[in-house]
N, C-alpha and C. Protein backbone atom coordinates (compact mmCIF):
# COMPACT_ATOMS: atom_id res chain seq x y z
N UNK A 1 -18.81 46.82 -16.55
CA UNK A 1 -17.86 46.58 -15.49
C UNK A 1 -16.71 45.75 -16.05
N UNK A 2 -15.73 46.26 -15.69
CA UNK A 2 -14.10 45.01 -15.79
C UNK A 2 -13.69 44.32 -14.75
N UNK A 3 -13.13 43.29 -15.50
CA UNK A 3 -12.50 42.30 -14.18
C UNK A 3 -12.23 42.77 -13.07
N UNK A 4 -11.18 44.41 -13.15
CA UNK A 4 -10.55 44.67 -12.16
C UNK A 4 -11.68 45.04 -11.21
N UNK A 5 -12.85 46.24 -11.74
CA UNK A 5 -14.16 46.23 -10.92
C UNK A 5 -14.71 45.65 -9.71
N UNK A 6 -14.47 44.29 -10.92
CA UNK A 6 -15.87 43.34 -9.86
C UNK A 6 -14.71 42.80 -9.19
N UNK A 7 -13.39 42.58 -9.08
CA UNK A 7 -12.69 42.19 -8.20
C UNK A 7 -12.97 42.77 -6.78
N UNK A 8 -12.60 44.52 -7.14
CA UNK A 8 -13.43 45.52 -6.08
C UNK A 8 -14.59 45.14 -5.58
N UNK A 9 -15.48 45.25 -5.90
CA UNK A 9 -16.84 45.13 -5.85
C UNK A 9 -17.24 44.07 -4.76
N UNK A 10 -16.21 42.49 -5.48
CA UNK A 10 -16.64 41.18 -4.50
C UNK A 10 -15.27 41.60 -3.05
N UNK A 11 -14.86 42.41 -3.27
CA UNK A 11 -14.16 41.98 -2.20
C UNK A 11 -14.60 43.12 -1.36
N UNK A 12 -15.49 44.25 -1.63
CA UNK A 12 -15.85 45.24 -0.64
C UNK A 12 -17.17 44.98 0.02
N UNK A 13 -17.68 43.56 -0.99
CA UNK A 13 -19.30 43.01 -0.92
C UNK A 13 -19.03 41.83 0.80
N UNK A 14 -17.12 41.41 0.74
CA UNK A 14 -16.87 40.78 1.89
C UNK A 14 -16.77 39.28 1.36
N UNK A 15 -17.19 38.97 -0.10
CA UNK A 15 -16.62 37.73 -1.18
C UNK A 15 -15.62 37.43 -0.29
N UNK A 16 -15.43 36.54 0.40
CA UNK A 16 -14.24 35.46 0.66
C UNK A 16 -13.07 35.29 -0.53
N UNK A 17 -12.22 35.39 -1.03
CA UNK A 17 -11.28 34.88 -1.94
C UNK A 17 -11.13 33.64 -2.87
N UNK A 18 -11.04 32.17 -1.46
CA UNK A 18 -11.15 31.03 -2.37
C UNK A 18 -12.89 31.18 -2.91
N UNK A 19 -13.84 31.83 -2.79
CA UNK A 19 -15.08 32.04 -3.60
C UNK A 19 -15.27 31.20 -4.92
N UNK A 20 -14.16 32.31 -5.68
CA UNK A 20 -14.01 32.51 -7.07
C UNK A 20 -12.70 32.92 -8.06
N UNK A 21 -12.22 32.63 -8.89
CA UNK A 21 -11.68 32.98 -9.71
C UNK A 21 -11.51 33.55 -11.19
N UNK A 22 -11.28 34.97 -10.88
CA UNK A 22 -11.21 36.02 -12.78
C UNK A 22 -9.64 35.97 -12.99
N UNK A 23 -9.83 35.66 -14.06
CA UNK A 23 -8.69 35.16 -14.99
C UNK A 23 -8.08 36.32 -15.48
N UNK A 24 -6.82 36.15 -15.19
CA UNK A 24 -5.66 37.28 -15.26
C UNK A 24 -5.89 38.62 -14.06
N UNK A 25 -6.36 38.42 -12.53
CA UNK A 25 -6.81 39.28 -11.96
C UNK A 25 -7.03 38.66 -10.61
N UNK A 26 -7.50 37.50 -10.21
CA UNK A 26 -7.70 37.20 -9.36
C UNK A 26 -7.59 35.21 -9.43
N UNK A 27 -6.24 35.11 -9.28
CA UNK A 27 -6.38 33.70 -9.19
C UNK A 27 -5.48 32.93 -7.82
N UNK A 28 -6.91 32.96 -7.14
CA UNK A 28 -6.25 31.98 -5.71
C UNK A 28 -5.19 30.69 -5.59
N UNK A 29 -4.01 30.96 -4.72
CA UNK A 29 -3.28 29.81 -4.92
C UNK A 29 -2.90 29.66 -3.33
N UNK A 30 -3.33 28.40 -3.06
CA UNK A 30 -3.26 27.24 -3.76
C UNK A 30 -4.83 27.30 -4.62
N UNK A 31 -4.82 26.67 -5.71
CA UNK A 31 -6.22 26.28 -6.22
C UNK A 31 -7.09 25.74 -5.07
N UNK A 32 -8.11 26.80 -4.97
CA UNK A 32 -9.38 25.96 -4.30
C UNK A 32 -10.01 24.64 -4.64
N UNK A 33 -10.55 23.75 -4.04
CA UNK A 33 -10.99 22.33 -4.33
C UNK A 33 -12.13 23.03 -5.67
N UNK A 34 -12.94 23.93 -5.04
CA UNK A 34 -14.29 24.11 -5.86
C UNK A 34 -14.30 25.90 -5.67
N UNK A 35 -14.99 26.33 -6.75
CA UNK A 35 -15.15 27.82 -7.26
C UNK A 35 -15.71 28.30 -8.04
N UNK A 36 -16.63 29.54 -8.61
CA UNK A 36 -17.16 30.03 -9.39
C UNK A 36 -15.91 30.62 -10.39
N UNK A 37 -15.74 30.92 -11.67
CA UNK A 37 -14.92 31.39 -12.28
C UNK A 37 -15.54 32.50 -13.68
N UNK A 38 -14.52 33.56 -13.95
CA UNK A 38 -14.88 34.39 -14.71
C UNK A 38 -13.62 34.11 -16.31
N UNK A 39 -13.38 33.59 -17.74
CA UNK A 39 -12.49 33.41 -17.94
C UNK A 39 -12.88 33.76 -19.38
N UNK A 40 -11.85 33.64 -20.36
CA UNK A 40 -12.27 34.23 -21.86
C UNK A 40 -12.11 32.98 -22.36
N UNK A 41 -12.90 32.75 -23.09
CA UNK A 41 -12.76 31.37 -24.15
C UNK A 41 -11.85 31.60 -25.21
N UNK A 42 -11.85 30.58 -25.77
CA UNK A 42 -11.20 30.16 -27.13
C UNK A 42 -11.13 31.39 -28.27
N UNK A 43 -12.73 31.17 -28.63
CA UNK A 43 -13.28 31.79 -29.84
C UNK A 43 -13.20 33.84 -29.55
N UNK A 44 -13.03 33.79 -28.01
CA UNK A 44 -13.03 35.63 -27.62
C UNK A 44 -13.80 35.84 -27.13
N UNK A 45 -14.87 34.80 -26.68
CA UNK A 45 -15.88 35.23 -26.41
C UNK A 45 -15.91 35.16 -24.77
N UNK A 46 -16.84 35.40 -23.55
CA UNK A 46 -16.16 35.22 -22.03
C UNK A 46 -16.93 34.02 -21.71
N UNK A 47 -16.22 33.28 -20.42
CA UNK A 47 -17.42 31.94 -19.92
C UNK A 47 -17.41 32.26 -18.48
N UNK A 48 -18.51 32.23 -17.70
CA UNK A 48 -18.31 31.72 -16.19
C UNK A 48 -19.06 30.29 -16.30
N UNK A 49 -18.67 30.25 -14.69
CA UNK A 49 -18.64 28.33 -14.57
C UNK A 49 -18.30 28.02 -13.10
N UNK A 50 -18.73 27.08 -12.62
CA UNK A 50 -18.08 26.45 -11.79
C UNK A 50 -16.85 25.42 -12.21
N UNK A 51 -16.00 25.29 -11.29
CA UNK A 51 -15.06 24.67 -11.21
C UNK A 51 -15.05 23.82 -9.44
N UNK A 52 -15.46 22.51 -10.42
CA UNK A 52 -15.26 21.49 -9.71
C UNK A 52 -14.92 20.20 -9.59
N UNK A 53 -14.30 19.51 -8.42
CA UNK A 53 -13.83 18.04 -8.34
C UNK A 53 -12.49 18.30 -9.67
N UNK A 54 -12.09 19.44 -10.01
CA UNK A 54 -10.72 19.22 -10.78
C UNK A 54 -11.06 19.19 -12.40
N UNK A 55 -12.61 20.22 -12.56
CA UNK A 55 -13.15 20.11 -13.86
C UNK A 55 -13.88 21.45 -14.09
N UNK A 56 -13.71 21.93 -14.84
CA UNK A 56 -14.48 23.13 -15.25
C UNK A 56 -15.98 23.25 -15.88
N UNK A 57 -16.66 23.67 -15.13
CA UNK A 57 -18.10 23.36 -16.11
C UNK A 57 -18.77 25.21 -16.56
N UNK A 58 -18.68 24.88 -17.94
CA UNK A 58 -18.98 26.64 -18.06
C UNK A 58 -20.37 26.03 -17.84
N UNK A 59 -21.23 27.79 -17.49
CA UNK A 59 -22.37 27.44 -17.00
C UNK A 59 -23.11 28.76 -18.32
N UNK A 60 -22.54 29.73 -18.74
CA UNK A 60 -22.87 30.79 -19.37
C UNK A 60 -21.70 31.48 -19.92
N UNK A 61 -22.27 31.76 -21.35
CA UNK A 61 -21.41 32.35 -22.63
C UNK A 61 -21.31 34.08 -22.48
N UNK A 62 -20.75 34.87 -22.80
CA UNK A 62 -21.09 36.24 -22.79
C UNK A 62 -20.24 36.87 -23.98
N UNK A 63 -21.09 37.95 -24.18
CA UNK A 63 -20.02 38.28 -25.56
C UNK A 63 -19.05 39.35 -25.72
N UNK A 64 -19.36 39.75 -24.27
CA UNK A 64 -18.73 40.95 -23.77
C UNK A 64 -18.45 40.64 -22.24
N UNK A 65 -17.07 41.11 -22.16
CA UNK A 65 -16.57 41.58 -20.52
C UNK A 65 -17.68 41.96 -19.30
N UNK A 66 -18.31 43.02 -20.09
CA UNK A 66 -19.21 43.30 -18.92
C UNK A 66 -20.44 42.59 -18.77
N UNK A 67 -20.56 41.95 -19.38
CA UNK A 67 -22.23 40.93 -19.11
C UNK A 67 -21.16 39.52 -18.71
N UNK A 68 -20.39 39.54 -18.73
CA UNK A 68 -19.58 38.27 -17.71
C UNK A 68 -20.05 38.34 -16.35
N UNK A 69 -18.57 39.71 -16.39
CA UNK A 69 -18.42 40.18 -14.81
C UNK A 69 -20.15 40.72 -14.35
N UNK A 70 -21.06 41.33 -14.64
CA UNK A 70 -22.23 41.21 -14.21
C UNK A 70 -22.94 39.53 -13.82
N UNK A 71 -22.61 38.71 -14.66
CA UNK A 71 -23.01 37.34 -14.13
C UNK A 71 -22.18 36.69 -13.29
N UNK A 72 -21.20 36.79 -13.16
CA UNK A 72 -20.20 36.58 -11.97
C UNK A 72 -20.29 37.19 -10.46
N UNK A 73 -21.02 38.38 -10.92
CA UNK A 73 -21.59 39.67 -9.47
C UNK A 73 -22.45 38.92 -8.99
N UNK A 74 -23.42 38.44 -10.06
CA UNK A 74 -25.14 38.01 -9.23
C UNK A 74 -24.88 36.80 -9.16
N UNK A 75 -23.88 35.55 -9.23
CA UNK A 75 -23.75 34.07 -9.03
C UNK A 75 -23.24 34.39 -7.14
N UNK A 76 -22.35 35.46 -7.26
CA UNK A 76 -21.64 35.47 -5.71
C UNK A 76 -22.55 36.53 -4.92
N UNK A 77 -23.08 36.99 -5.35
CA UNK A 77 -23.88 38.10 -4.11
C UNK A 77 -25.32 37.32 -4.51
């Protein structure tokens, strides 16, 4: 699955918006206080995470797009 996908996916699942944020695809503004997030690291590799109190906490590494956005599916549904 790709970003654009699971964008589909959470928003036909009825995902609320401020939820979550995928990077370059879905980024709520104003910034939500707190959120699940889908984003690419440094090294190329992908992170999700919560984002909270104004801090990012990755929670899981992936080495591929689609085992992100699959962990991003099952954190929100």
């Amino acid at each position: 699955m790709q970003r654009q996908a699971l964008r589909a996916a959470l928003t036909a699942a009825g995902v609320p918006d401020g939820y979550y944020r995928i990077e370059g695809v879905h980024e709520p503004t104003p910034t939500p206080p707190d959120f699940l997030f889908l984003r690419r690291a440094p090294d190329g590799a992908w992170e999700t995470g919560l984002y909270e109190r104004g801090m990012y906490e990755v929670i899981t590494h992936h080495g591929t797009e689609d085992e992100a956005c699959a962990a991003l599916l099952r954190m929100l549904l």
